[in-house]
PDB file of N, CA and C in Angstrom:
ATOM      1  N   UNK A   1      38.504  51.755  29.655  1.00  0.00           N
ATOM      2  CA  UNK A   1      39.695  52.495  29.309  1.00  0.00           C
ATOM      3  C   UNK A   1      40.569  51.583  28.446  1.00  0.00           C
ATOM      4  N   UNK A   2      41.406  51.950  27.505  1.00  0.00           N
ATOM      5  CA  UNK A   2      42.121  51.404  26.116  1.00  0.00           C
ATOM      6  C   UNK A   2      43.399  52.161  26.354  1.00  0.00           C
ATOM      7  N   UNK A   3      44.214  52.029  26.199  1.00  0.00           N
ATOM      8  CA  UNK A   3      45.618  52.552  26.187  1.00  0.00           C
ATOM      9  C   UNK A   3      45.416  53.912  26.735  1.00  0.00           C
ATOM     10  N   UNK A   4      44.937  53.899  28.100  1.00  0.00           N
ATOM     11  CA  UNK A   4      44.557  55.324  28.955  1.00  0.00           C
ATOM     12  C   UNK A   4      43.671  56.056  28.496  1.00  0.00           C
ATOM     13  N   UNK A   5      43.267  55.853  27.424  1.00  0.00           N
ATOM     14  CA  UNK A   5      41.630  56.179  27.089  1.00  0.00           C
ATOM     15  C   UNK A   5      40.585  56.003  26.913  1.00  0.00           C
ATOM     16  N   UNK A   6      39.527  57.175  27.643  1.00  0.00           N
ATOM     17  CA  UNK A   6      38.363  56.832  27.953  1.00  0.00           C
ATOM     18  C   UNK A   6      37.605  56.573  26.945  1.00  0.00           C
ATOM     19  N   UNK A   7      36.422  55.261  26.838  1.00  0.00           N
ATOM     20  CA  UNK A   7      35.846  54.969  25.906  1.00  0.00           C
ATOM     21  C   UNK A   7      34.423  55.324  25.862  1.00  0.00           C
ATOM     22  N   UNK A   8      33.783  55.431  26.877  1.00  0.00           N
ATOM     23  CA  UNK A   8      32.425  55.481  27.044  1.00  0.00           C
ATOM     24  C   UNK A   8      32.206  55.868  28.410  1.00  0.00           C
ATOM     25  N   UNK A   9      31.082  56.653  27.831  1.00  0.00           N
ATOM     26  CA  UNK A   9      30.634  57.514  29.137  1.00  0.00           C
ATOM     27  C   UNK A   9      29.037  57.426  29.641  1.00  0.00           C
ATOM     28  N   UNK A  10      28.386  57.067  30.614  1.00  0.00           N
ATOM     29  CA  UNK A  10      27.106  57.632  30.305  1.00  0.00           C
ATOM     30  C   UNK A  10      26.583  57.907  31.706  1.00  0.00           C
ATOM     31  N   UNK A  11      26.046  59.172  31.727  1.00  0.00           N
ATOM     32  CA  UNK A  11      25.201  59.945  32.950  1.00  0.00           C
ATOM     33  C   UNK A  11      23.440  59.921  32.979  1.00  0.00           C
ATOM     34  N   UNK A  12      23.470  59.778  34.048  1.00  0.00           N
ATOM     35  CA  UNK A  12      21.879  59.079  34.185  1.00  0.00           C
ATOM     36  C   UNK A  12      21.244  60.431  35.481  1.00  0.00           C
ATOM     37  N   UNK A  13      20.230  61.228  35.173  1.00  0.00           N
ATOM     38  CA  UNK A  13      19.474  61.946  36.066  1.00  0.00           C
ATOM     39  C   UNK A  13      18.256  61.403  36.516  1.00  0.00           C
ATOM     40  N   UNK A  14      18.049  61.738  37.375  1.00  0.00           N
ATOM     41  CA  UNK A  14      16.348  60.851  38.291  1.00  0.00           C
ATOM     42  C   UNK A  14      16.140  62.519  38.935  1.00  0.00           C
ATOM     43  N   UNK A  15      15.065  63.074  37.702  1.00  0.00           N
ATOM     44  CA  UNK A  15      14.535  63.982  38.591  1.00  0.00           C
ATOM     45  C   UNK A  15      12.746  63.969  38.862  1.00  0.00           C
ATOM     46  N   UNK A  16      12.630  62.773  38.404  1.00  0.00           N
ATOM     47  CA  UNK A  16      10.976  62.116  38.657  1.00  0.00           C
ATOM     48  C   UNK A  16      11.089  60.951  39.361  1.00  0.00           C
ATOM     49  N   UNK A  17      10.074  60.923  40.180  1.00  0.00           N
ATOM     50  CA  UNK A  17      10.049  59.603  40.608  1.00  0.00           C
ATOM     51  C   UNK A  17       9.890  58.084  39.763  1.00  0.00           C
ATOM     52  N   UNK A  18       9.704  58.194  38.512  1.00  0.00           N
ATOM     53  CA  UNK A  18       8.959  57.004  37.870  1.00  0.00           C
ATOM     54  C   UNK A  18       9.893  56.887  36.831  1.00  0.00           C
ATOM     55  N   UNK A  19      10.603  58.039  36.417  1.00  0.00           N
ATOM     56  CA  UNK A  19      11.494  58.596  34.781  1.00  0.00           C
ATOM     57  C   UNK A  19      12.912  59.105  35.626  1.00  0.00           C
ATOM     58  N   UNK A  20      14.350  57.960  34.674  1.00  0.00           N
ATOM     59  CA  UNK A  20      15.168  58.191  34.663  1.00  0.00           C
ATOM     60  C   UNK A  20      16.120  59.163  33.524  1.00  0.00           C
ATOM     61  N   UNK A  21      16.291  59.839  33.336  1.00  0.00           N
ATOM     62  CA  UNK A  21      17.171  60.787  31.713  1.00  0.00           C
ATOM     63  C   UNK A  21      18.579  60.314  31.863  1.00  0.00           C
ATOM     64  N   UNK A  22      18.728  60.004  31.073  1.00  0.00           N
ATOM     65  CA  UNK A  22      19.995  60.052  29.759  1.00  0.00           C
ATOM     66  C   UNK A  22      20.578  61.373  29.779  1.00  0.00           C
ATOM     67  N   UNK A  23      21.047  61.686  30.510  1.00  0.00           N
ATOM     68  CA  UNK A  23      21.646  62.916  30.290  1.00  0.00           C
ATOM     69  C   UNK A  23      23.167  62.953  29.482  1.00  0.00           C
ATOM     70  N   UNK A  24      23.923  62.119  29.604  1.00  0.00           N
ATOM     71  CA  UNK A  24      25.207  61.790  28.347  1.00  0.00           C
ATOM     72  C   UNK A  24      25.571  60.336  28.215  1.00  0.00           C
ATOM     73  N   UNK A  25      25.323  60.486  26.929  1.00  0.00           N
ATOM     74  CA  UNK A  25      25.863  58.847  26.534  1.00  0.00           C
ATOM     75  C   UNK A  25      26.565  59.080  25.427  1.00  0.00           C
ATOM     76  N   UNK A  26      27.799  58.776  25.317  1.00  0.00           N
ATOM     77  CA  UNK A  26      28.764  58.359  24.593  1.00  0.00           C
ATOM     78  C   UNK A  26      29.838  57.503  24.356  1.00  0.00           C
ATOM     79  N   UNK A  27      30.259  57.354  23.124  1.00  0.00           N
ATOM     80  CA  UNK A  27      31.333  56.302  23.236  1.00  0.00           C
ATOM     81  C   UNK A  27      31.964  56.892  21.867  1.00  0.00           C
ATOM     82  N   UNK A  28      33.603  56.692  22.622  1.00  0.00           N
ATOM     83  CA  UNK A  28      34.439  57.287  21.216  1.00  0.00           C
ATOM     84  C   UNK A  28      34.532  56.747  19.665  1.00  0.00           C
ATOM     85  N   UNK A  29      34.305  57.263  19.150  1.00  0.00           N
ATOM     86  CA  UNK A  29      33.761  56.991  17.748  1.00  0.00           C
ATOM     87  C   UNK A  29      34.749  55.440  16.966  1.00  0.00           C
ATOM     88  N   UNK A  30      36.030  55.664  17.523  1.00  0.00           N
ATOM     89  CA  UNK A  30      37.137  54.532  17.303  1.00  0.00           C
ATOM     90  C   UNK A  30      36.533  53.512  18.091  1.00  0.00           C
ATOM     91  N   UNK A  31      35.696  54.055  18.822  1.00  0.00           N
ATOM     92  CA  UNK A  31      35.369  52.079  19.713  1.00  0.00           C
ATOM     93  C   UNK A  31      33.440  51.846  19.338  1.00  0.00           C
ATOM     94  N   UNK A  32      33.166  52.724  18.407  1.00  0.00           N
ATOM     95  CA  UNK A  32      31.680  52.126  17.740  1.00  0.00           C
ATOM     96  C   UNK A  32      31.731  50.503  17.123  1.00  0.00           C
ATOM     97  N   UNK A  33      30.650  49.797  17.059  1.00  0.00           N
ATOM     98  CA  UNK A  33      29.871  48.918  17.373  1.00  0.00           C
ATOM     99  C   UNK A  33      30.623  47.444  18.059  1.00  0.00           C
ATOM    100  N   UNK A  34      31.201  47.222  18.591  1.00  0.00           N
ATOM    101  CA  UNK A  34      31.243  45.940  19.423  1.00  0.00           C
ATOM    102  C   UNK A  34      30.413  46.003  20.620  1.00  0.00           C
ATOM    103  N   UNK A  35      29.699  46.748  20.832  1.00  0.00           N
ATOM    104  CA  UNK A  35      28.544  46.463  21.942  1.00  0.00           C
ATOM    105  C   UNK A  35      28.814  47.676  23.298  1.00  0.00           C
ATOM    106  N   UNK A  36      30.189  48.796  23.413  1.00  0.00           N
ATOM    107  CA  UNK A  36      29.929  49.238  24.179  1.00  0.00           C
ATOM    108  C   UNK A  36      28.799  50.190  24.849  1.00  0.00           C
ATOM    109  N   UNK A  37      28.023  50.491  24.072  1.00  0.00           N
ATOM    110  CA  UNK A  37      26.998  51.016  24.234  1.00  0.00           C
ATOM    111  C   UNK A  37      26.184  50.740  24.731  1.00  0.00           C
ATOM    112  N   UNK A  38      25.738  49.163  24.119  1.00  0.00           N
ATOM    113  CA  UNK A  38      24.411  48.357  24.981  1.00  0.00           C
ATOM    114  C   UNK A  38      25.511  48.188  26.303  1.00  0.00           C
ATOM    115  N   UNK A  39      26.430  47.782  26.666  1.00  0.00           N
ATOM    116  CA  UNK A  39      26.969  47.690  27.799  1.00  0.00           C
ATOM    117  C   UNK A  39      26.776  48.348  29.180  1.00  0.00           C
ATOM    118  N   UNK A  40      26.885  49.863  28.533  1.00  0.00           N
ATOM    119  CA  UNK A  40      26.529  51.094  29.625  1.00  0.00           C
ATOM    120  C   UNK A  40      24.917  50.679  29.452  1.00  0.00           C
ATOM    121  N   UNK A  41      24.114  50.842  28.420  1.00  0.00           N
ATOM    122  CA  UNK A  41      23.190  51.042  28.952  1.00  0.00           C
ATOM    123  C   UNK A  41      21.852  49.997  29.873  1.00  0.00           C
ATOM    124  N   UNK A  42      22.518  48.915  29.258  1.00  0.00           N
ATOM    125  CA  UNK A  42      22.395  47.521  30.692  1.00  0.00           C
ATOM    126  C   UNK A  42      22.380  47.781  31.742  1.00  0.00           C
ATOM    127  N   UNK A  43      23.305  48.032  32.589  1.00  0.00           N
ATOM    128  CA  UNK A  43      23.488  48.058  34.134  1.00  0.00           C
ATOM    129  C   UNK A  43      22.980  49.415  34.578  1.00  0.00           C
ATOM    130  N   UNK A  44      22.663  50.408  33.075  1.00  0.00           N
ATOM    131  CA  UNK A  44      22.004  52.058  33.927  1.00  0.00           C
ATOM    132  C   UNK A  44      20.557  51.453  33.936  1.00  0.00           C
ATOM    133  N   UNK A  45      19.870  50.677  32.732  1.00  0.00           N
ATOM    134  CA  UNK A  45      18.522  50.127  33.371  1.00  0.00           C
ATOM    135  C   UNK A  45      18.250  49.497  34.301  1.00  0.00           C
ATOM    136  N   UNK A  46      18.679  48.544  34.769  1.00  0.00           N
ATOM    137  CA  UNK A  46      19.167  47.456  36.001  1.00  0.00           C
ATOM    138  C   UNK A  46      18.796  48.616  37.409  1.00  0.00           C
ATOM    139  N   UNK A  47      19.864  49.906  36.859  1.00  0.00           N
ATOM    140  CA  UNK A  47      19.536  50.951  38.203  1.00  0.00           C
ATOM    141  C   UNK A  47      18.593  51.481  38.277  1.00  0.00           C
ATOM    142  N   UNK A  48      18.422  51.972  37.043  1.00  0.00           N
ATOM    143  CA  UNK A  48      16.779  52.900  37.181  1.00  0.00           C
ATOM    144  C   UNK A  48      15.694  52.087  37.832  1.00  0.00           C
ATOM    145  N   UNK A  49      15.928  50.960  37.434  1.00  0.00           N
ATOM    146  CA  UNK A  49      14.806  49.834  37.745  1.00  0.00           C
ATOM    147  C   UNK A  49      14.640  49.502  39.682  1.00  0.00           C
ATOM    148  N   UNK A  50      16.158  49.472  39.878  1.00  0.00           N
ATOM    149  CA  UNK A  50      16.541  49.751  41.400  1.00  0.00           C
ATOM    150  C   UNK A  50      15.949  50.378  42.410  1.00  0.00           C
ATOM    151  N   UNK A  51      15.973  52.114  41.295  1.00  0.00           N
ATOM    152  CA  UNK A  51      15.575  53.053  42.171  1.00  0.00           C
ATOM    153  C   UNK A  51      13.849  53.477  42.104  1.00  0.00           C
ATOM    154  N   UNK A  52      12.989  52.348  41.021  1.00  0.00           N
ATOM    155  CA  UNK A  52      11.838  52.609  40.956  1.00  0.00           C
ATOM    156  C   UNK A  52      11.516  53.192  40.021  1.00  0.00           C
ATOM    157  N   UNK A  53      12.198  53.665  39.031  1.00  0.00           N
ATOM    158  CA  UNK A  53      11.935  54.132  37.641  1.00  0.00           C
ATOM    159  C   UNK A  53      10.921  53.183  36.654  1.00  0.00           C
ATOM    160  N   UNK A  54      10.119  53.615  35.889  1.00  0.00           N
ATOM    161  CA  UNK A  54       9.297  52.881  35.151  1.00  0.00           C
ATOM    162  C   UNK A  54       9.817  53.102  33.617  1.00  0.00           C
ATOM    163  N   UNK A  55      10.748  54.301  33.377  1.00  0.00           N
ATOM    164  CA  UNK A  55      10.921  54.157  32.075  1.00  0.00           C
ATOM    165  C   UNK A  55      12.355  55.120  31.667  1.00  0.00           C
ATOM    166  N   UNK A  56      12.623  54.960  31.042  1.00  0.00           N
ATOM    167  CA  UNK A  56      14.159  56.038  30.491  1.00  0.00           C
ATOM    168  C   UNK A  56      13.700  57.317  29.447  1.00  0.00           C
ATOM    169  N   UNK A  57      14.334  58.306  29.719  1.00  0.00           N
ATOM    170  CA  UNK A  57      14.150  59.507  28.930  1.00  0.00           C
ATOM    171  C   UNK A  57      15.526  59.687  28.015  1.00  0.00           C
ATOM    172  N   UNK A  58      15.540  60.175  27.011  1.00  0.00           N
ATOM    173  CA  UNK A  58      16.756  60.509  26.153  1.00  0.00           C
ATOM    174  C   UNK A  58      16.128  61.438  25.369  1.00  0.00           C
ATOM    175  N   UNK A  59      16.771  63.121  25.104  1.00  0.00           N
ATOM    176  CA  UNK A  59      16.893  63.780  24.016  1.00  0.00           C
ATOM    177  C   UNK A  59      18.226  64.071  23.297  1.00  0.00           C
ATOM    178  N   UNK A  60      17.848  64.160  22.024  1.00  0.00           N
ATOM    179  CA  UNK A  60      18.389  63.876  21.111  1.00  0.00           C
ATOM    180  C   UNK A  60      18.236  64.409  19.593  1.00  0.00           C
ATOM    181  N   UNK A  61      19.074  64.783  18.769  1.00  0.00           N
ATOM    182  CA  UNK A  61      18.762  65.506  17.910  1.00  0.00           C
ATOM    183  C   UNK A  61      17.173  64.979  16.893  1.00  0.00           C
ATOM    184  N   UNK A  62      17.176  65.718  16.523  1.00  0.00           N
ATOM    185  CA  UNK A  62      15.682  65.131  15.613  1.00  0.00           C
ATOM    186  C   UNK A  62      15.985  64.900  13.924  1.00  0.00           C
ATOM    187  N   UNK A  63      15.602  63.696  13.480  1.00  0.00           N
ATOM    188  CA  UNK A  63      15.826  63.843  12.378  1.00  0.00           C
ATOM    189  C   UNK A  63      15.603  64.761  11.041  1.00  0.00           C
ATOM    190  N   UNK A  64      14.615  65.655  11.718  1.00  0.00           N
ATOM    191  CA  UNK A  64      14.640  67.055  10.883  1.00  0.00           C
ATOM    192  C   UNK A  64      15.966  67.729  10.633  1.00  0.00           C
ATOM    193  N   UNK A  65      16.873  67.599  12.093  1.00  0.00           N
ATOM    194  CA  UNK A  65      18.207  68.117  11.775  1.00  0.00           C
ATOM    195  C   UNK A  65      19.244  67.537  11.022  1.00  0.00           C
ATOM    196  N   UNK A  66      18.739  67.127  10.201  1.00  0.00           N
ATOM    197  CA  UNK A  66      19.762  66.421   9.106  1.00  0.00           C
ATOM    198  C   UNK A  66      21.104  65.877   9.608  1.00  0.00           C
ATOM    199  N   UNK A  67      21.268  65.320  10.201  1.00  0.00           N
ATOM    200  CA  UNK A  67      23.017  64.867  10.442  1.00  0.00           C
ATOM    201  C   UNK A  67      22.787  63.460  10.878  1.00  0.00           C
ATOM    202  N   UNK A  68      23.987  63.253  10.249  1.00  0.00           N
ATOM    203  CA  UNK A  68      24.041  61.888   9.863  1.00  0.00           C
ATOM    204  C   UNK A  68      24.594  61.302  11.163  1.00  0.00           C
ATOM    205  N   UNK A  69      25.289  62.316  12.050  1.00  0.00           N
ATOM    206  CA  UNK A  69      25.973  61.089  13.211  1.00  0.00           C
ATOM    207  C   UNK A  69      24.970  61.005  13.953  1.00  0.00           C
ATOM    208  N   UNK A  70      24.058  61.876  13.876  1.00  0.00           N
ATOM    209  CA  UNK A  70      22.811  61.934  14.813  1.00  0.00           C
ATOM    210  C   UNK A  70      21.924  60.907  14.445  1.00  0.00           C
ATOM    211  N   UNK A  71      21.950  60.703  13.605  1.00  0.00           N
ATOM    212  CA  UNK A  71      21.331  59.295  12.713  1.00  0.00           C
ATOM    213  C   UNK A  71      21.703  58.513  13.427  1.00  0.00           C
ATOM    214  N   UNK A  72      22.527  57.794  13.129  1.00  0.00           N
ATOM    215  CA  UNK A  72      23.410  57.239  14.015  1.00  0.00           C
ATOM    216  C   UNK A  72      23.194  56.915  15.646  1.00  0.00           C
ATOM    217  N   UNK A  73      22.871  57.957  15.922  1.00  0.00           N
ATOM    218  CA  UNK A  73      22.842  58.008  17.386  1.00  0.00           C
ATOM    219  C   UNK A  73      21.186  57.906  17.888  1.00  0.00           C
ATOM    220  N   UNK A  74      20.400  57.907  17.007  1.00  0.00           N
ATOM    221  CA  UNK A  74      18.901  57.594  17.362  1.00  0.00           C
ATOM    222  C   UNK A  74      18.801  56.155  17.058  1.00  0.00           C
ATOM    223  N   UNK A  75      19.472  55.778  15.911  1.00  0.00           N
ATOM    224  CA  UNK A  75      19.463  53.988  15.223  1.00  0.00           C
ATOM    225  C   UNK A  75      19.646  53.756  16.910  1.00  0.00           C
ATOM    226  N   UNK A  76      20.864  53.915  17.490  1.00  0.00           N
ATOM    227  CA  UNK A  76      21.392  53.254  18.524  1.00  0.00           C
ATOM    228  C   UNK A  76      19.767  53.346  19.214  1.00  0.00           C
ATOM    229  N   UNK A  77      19.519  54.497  19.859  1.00  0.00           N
ATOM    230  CA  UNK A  77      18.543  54.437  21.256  1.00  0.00           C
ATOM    231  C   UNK A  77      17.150  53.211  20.066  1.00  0.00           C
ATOM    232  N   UNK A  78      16.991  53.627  18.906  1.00  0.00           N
ATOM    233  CA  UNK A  78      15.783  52.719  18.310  1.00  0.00           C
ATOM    234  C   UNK A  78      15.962  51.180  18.820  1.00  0.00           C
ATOM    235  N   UNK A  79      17.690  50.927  18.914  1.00  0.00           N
ATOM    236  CA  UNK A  79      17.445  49.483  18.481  1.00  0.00           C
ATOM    237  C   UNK A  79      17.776  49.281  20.444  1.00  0.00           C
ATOM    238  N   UNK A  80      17.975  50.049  21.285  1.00  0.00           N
ATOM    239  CA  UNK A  80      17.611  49.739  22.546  1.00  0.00           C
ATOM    240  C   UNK A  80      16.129  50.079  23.129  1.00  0.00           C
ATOM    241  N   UNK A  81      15.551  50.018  22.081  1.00  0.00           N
ATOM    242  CA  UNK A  81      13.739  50.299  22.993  1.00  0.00           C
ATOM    243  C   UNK A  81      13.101  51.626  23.004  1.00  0.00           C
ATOM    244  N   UNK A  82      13.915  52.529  22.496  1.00  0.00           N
ATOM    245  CA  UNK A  82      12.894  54.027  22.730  1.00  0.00           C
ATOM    246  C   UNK A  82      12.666  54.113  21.163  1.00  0.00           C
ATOM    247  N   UNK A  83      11.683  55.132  21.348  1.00  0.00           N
ATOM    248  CA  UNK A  83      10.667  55.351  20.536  1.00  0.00           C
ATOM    249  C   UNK A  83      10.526  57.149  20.561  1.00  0.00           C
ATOM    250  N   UNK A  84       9.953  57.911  19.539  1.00  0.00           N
ATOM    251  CA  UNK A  84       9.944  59.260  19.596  1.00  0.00           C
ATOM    252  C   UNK A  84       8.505  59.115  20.616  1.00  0.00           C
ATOM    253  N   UNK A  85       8.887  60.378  21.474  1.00  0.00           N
ATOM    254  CA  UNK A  85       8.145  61.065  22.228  1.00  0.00           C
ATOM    255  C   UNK A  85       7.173  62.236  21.636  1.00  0.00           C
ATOM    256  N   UNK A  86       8.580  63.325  21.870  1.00  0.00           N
ATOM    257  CA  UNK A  86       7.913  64.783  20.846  1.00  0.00           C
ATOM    258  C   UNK A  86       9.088  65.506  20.295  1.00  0.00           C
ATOM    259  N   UNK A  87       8.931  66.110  19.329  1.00  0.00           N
ATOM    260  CA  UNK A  87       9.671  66.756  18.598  1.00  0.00           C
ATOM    261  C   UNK A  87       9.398  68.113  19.169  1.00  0.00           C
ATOM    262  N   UNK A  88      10.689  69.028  19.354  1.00  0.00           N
ATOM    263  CA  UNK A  88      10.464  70.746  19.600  1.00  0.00           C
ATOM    264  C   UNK A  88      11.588  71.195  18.635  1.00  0.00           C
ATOM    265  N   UNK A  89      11.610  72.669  19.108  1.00  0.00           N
ATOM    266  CA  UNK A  89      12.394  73.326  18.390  1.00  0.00           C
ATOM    267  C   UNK A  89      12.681  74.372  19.418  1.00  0.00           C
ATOM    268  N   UNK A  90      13.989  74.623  20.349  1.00  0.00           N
ATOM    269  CA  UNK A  90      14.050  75.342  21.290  1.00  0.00           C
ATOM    270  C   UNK A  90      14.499  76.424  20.800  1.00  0.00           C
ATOM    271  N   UNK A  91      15.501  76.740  19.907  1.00  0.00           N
ATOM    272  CA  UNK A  91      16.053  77.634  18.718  1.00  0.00           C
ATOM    273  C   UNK A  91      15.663  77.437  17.256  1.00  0.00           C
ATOM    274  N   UNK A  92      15.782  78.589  16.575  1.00  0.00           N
ATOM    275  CA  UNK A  92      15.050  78.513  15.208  1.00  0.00           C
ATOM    276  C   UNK A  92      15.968  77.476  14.550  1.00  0.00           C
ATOM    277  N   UNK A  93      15.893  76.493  13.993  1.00  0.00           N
ATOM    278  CA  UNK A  93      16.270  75.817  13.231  1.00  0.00           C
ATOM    279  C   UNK A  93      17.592  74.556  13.996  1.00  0.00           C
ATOM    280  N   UNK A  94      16.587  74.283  15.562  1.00  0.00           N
ATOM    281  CA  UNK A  94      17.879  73.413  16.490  1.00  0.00           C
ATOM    282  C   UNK A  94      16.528  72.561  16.921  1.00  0.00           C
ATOM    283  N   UNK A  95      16.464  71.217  15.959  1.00  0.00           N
ATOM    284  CA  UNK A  95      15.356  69.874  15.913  1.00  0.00           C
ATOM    285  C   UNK A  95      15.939  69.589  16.893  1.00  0.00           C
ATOM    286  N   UNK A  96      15.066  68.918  18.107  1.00  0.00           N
ATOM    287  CA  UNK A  96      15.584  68.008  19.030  1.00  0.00           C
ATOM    288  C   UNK A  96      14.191  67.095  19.249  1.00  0.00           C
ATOM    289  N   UNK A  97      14.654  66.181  19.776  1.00  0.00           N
ATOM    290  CA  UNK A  97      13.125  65.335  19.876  1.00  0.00           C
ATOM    291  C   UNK A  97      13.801  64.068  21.643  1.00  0.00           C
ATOM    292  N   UNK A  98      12.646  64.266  21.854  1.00  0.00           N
ATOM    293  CA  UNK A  98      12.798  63.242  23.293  1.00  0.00           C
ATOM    294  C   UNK A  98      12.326  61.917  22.819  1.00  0.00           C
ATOM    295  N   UNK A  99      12.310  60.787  23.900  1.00  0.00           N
ATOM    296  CA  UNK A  99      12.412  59.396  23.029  1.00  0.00           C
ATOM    297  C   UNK A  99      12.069  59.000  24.518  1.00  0.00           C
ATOM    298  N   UNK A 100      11.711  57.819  24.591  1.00  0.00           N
ATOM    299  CA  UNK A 100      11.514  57.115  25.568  1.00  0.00           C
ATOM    300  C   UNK A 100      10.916  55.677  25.662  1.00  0.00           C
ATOM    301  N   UNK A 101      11.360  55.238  26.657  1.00  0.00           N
ATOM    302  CA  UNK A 101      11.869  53.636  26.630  1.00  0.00           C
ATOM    303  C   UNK A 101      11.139  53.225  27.980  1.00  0.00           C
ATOM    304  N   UNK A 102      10.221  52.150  28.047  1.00  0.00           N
ATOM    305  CA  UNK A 102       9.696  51.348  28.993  1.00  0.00           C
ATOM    306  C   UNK A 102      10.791  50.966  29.528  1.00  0.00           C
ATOM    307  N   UNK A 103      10.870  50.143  31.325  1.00  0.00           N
ATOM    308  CA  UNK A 103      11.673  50.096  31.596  1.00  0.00           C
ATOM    309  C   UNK A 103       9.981  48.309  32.139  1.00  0.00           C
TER     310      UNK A 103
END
């Protein structure tokens, strides 16, 4: 928290025994790159690892969907260890792709 505001957020689901998800990770765009990001996501591996998890899940837009903050936001998970999984398309023209990270 910064002058009463929240900076970063991130929610972690365990609905496999072996695979933890990423279910929200963010950080307010005014507090991008000094490291809060790898920050959260340090101590959520540390847990997954805790609870017996073998690896992290994250979806995330796909670079088919052209946007640049989404860019952005895959660089991040690339340069923490995940890798594309699979690409879908749950709606006509809504790229999303899963990613995943050894733990």
């Amino acid at each position: 928290m910064l002058d009463g505001r929240y900076l970063r957020l991130i929610a972690l689901e365990y609905h496999f025994g072996v695979t933890c998800n990423i279910w929200w990770l963010g950080v307010s765009q005014s507090a991008h790159r000094p490291g809060l990001g790898r920050a959260l996501m340090e101590p959520a591996m540390e847990q997954a690892r805790a609870r017996g998890c073998e690896r992290l899940a994250v979806e995330t837009m796909s670079p088919r969907a052209d946007s640049p903050e989404y860019d952005l936001t895959r660089h991040f998970y690339e340069t923490m260890g995940f890798v594309p999984f699979i690409e879908f398309e749950p709606e006509h023209g809504d790229y999303m792709t899963w990613m995943l990270r050894d733990l």
